[in-house]
Protein backbone atom coordinates (compact mmCIF):
# COMPACT_ATOMS: atom_id res chain seq x y z
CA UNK A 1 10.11 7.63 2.49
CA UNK A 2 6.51 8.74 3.03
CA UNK A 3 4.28 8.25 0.27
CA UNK A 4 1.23 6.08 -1.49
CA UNK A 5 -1.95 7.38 -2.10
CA UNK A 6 -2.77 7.95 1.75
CA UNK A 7 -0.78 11.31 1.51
CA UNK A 8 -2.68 12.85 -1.46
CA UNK A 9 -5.70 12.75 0.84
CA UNK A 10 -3.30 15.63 2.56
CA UNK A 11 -2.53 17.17 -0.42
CA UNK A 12 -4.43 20.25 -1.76
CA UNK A 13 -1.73 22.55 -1.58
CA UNK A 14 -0.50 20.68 -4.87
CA UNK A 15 -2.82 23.14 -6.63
CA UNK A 16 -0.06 25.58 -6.15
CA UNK A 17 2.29 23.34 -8.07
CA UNK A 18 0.33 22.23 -10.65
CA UNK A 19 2.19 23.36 -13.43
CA UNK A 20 5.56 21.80 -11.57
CA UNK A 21 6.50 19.25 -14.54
CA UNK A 22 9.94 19.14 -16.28
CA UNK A 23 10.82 18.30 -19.82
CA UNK A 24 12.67 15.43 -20.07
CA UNK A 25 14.49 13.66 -22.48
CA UNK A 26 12.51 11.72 -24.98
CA UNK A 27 14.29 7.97 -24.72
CA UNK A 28 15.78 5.85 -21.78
CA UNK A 29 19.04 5.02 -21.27
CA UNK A 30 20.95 1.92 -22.68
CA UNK A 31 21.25 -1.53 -20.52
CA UNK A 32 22.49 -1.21 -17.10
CA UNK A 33 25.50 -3.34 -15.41
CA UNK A 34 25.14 -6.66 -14.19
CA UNK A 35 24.61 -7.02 -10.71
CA UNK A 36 23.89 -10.35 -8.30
CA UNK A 37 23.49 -13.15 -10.73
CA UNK A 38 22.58 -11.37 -13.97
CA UNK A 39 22.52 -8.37 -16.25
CA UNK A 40 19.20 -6.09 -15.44
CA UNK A 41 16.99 -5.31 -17.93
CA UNK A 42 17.18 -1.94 -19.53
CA UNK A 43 17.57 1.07 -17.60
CA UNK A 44 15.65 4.03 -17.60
CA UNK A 45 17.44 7.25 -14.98
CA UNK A 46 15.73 9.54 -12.80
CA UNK A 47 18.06 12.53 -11.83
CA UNK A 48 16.09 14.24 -8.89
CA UNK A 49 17.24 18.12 -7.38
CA UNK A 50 15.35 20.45 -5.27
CA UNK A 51 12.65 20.25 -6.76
CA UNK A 52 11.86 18.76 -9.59
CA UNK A 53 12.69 15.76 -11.82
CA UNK A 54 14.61 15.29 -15.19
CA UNK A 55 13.23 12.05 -16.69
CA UNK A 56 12.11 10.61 -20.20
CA UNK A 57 8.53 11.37 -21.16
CA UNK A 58 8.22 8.44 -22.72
CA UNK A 59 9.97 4.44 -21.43
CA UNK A 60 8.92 1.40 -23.43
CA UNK A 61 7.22 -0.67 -21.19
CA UNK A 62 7.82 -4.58 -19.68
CA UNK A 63 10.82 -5.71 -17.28
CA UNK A 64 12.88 -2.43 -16.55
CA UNK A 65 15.34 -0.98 -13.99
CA UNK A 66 14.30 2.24 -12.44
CA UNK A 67 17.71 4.29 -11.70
CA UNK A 68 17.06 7.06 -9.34
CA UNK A 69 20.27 9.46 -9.38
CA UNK A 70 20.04 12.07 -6.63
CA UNK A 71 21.06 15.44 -7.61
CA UNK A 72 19.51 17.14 -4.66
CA UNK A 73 20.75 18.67 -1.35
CA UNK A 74 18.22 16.46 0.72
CA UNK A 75 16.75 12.82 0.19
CA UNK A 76 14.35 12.56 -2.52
CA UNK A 77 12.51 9.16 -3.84
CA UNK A 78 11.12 7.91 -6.47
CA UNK A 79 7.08 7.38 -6.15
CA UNK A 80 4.99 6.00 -9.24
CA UNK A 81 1.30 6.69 -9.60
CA UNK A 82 -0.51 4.87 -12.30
CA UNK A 83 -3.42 6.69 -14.12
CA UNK A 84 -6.67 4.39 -14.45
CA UNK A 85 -9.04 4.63 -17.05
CA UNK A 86 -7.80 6.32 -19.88
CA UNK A 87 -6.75 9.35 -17.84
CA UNK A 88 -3.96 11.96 -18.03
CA UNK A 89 -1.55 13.41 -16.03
CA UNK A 90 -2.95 16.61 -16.43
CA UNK A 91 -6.44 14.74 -15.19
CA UNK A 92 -4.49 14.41 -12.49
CA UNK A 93 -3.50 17.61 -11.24
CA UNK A 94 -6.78 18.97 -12.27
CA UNK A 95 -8.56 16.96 -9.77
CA UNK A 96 -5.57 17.73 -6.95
CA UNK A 97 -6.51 21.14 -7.44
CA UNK A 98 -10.31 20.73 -6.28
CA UNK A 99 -9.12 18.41 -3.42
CA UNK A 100 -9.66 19.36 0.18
CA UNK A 101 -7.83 18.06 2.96
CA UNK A 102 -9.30 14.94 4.06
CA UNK A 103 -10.70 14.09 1.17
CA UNK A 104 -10.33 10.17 -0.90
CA UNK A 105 -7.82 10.26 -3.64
CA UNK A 106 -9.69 9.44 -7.02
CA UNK A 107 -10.30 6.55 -7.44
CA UNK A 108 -8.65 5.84 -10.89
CA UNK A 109 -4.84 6.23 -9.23
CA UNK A 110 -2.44 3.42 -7.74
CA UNK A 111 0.84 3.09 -6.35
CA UNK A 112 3.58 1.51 -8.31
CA UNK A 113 6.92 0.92 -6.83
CA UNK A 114 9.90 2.80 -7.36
CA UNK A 115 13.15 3.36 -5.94
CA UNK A 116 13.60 5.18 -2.77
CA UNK A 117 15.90 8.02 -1.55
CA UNK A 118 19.33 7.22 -1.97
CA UNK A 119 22.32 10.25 0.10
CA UNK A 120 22.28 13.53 -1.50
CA UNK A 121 25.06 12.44 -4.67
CA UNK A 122 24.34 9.18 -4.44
CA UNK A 123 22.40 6.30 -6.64
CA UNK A 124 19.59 3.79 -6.05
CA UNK A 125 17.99 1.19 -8.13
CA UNK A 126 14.59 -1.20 -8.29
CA UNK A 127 13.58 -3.40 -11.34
CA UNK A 128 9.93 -4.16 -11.94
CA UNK A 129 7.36 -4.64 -14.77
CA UNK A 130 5.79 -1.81 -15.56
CA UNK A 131 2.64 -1.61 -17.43
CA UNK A 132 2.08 0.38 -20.34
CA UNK A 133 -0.22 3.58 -19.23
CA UNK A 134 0.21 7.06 -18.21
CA UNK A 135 2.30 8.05 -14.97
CA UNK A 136 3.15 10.67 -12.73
CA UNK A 137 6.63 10.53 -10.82
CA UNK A 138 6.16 11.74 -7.54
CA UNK A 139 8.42 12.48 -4.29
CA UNK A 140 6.52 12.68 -1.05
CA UNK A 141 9.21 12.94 1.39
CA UNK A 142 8.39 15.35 3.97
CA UNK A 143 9.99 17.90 5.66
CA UNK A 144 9.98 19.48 9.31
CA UNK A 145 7.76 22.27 8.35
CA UNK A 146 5.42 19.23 7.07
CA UNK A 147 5.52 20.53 3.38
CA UNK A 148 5.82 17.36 1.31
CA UNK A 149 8.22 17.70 -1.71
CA UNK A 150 5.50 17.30 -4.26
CA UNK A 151 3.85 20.53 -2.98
CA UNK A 152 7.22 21.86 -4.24
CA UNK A 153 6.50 21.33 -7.18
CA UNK A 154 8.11 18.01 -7.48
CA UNK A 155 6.26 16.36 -9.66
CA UNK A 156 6.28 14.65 -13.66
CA UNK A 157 4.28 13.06 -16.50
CA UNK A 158 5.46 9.79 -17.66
CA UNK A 159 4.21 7.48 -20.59
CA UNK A 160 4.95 3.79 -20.23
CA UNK A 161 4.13 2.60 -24.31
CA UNK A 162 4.18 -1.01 -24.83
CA UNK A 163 7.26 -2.73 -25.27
CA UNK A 164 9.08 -3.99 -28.83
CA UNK A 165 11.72 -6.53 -29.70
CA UNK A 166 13.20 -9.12 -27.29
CA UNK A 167 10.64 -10.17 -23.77
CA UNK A 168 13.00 -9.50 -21.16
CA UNK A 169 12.61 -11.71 -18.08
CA UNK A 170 12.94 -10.92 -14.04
CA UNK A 171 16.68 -11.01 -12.61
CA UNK A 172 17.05 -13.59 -10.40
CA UNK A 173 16.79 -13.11 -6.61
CA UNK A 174 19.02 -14.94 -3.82
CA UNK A 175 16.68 -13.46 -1.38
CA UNK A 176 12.98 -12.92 -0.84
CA UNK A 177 11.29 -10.66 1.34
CA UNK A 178 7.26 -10.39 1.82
CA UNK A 179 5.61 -7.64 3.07
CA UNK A 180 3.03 -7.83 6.09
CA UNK A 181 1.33 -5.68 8.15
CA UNK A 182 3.83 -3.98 9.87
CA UNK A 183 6.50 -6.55 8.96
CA UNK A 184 9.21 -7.70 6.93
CA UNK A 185 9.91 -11.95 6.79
CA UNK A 186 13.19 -12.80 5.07
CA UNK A 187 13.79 -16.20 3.50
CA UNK A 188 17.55 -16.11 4.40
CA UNK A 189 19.84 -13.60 6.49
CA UNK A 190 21.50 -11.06 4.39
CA UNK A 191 25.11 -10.79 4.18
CA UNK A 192 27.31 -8.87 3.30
CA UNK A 193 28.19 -7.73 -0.30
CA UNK A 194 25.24 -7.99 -3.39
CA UNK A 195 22.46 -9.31 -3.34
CA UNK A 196 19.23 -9.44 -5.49
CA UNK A 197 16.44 -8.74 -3.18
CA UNK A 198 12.73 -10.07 -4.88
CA UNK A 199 10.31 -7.86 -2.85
CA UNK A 200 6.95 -9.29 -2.43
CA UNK A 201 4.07 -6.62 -0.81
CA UNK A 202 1.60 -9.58 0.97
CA UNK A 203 0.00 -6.86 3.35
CA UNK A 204 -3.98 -5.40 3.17
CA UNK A 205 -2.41 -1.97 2.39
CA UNK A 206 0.84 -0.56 0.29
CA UNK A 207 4.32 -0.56 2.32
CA UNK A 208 7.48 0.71 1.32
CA UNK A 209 11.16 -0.60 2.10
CA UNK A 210 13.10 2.38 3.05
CA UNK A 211 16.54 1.05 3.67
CA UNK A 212 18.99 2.98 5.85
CA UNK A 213 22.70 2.33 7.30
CA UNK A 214 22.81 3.46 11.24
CA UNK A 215 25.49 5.87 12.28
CA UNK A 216 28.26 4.47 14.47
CA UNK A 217 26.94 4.90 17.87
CA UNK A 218 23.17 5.40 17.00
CA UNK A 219 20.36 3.48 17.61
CA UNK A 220 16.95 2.06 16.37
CA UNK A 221 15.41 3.72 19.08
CA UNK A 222 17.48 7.26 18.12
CA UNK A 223 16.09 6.63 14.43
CA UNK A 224 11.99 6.47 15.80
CA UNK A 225 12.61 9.60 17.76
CA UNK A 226 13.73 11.46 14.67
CA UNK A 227 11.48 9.70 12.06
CA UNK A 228 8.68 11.37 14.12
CA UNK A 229 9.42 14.65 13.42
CA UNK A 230 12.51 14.69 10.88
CA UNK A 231 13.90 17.38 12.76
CA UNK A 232 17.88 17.69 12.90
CA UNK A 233 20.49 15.71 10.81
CA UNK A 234 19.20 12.01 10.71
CA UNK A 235 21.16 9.37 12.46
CA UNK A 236 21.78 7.16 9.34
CA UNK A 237 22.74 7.24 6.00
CA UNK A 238 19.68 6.65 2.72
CA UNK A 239 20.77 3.34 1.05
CA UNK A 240 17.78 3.65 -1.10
CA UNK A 241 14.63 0.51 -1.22
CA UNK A 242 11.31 0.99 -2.33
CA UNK A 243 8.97 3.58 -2.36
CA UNK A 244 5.11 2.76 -1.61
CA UNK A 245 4.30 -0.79 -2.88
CA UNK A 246 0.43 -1.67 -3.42
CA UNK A 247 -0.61 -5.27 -2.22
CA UNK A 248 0.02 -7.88 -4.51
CA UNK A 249 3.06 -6.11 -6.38
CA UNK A 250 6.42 -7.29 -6.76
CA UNK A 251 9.56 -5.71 -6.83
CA UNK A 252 13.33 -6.56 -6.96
CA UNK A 253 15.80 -4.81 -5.39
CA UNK A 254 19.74 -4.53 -5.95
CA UNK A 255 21.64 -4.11 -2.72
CA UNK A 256 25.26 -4.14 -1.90
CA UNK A 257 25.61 -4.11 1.82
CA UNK A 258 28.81 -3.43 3.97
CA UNK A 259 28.74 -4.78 7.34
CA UNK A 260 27.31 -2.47 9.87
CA UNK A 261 23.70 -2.07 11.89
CA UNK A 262 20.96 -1.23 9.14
CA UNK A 263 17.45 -0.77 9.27
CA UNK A 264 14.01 -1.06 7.29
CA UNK A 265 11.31 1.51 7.38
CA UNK A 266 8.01 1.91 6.18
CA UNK A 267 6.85 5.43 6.94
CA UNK A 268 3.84 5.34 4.85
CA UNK A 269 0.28 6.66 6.80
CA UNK A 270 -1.99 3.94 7.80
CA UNK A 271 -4.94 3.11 5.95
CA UNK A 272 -7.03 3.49 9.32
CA UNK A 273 -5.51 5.91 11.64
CA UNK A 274 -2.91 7.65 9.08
CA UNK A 275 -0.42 7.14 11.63
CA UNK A 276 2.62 6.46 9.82
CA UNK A 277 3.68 2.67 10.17
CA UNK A 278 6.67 3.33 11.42
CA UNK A 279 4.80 4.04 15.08
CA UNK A 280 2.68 1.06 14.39
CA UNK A 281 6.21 -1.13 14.73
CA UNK A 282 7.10 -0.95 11.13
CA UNK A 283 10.84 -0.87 11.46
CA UNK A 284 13.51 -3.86 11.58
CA UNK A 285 17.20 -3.57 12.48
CA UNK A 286 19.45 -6.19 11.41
CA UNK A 287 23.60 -6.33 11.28
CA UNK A 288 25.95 -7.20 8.29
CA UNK A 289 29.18 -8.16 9.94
């Protein structure tokens, strides 16, 4: 849910949590199951609890599907920040430590899609390219006493090495959806059962495609009032998206859609006013029957 590099401007508590990473195990996961038209490429699994991450250190880079598994008690996501210029992750939180609220992010950091917050026990999925480079997986999802989850000390290094063997090529999409500011444009209605989503971010700033399942009985309008605040049990159910999503990027998503009212939301802050852009409009309600 809320994320991208607006938030770290917010974000000198992290000092506290510096030293937040967890070890992870050394090699991804074999080939995941075919989905939509086609097999997706090779899988690498992100269990997330409260709060921290077990992950690989290291993924071979190229075409890859990010599988977030959600071990936690509350919604976590899946947030990817690349590392410019040569530098580390500890770079990284050395700098976070000297931060003041307010202040720019450095400059050598940028969003990469992952997948977002799936229900507590449940799984969600994205496939993208990923560059070789050094990482940080990061989950900015925040809470009602406003204490992101990365100031929890949710936070891990991850090295994306360059890939070997076989090139393996994007899944195929049945549906495309681009990115504007504060919009989502669909080439073709979804429907209900699978579908290969190929997300395409054609905005000025990053976005994110938070996708969520109302509640019988709730509203779009009951889902604004609490994404304001996050206070008390939220009126729909995490089916997972994408995390922030810099301009220019592309993303494909898996979905698998039972009929019912659903929603996207992009509660990332706003490069001008860091109002999230959820109250500039950024939401979209659309029915599966």
């Amino acid at each position: 849910m809320r994320s991208s590099l607006a938030l770290i401007a917010s974000l000198a508590v992290l000092a506290a949590c510096a030293g937040g990473e967890q070890a992870g195990d050394a090699t991804a996961d074999s080939a995941a199951p075919a989905t939509a038209a086609a097999a997706l490429p090779p899988e690498v699994t992100i269990v997330a609890t409260d709060f921290a991450y077990e992950a690989p250190d290291t993924v071979s880079g190229g075409m890859v599907t990010l599988k977030l598994v959600n071990n936690g008690k509350t919604l976590h996501h899946v947030q990817l920040l690349r590392l410019l210029d040569g530098k580390s992750f500890t770079d990284l939180t050395e700098g976070l430590k000297h931060m003041t609220p307010g202040s720019p992010p450095p400059p050598w950091i940028e969003d990469v899609v992952g997948p977002n917050s799936p229900e507590p026990g449940a799984t969600s999925s994205l496939v993208r390219d990923l560059t070789p480079g050094n990482y940080a997986i990061i989950c900015f999802i925040d809470t009602p006493d406003h204490v992101p989850h990365v100031a929890k000390g949710m936070i891990k290094a991850l090295t994306v090495v360059a890939p070997t063997g076989e090139v393996v090529t994007a899944p195929t999409s049945d549906v495309t959806v681009q990115m504007t500011d504060y919009d989502w444009t669909l080439s073709a209605p979804l429907t209900a059962g699978k579908h290969m989503i190929r997300l395409e971010n054609l905005a000025q700033q990053s976005h994110e495609m938070f996708i969520a399942k109302l509640d019988s009985g709730k509203t779009k309008e009951d889902f604004l009032k609490w994404g304001m605040t996050f206070a008390g049990p939220p009126p729909a159910k995490a089916m997972g998206g994408t995390s922030g999503q810099k301009k220019g990027d592309v993303a494909f998503v898996p979905v698998d859609l039972a009929p019912g009212n659903y929603l996207f939301v992009c509660f990332l802050p706003d490069a001008k006013d860091g109002k999230p852009h959820l109250a500039h409009g950024m939401i979209k309600e659309f029915t599966i029957s």
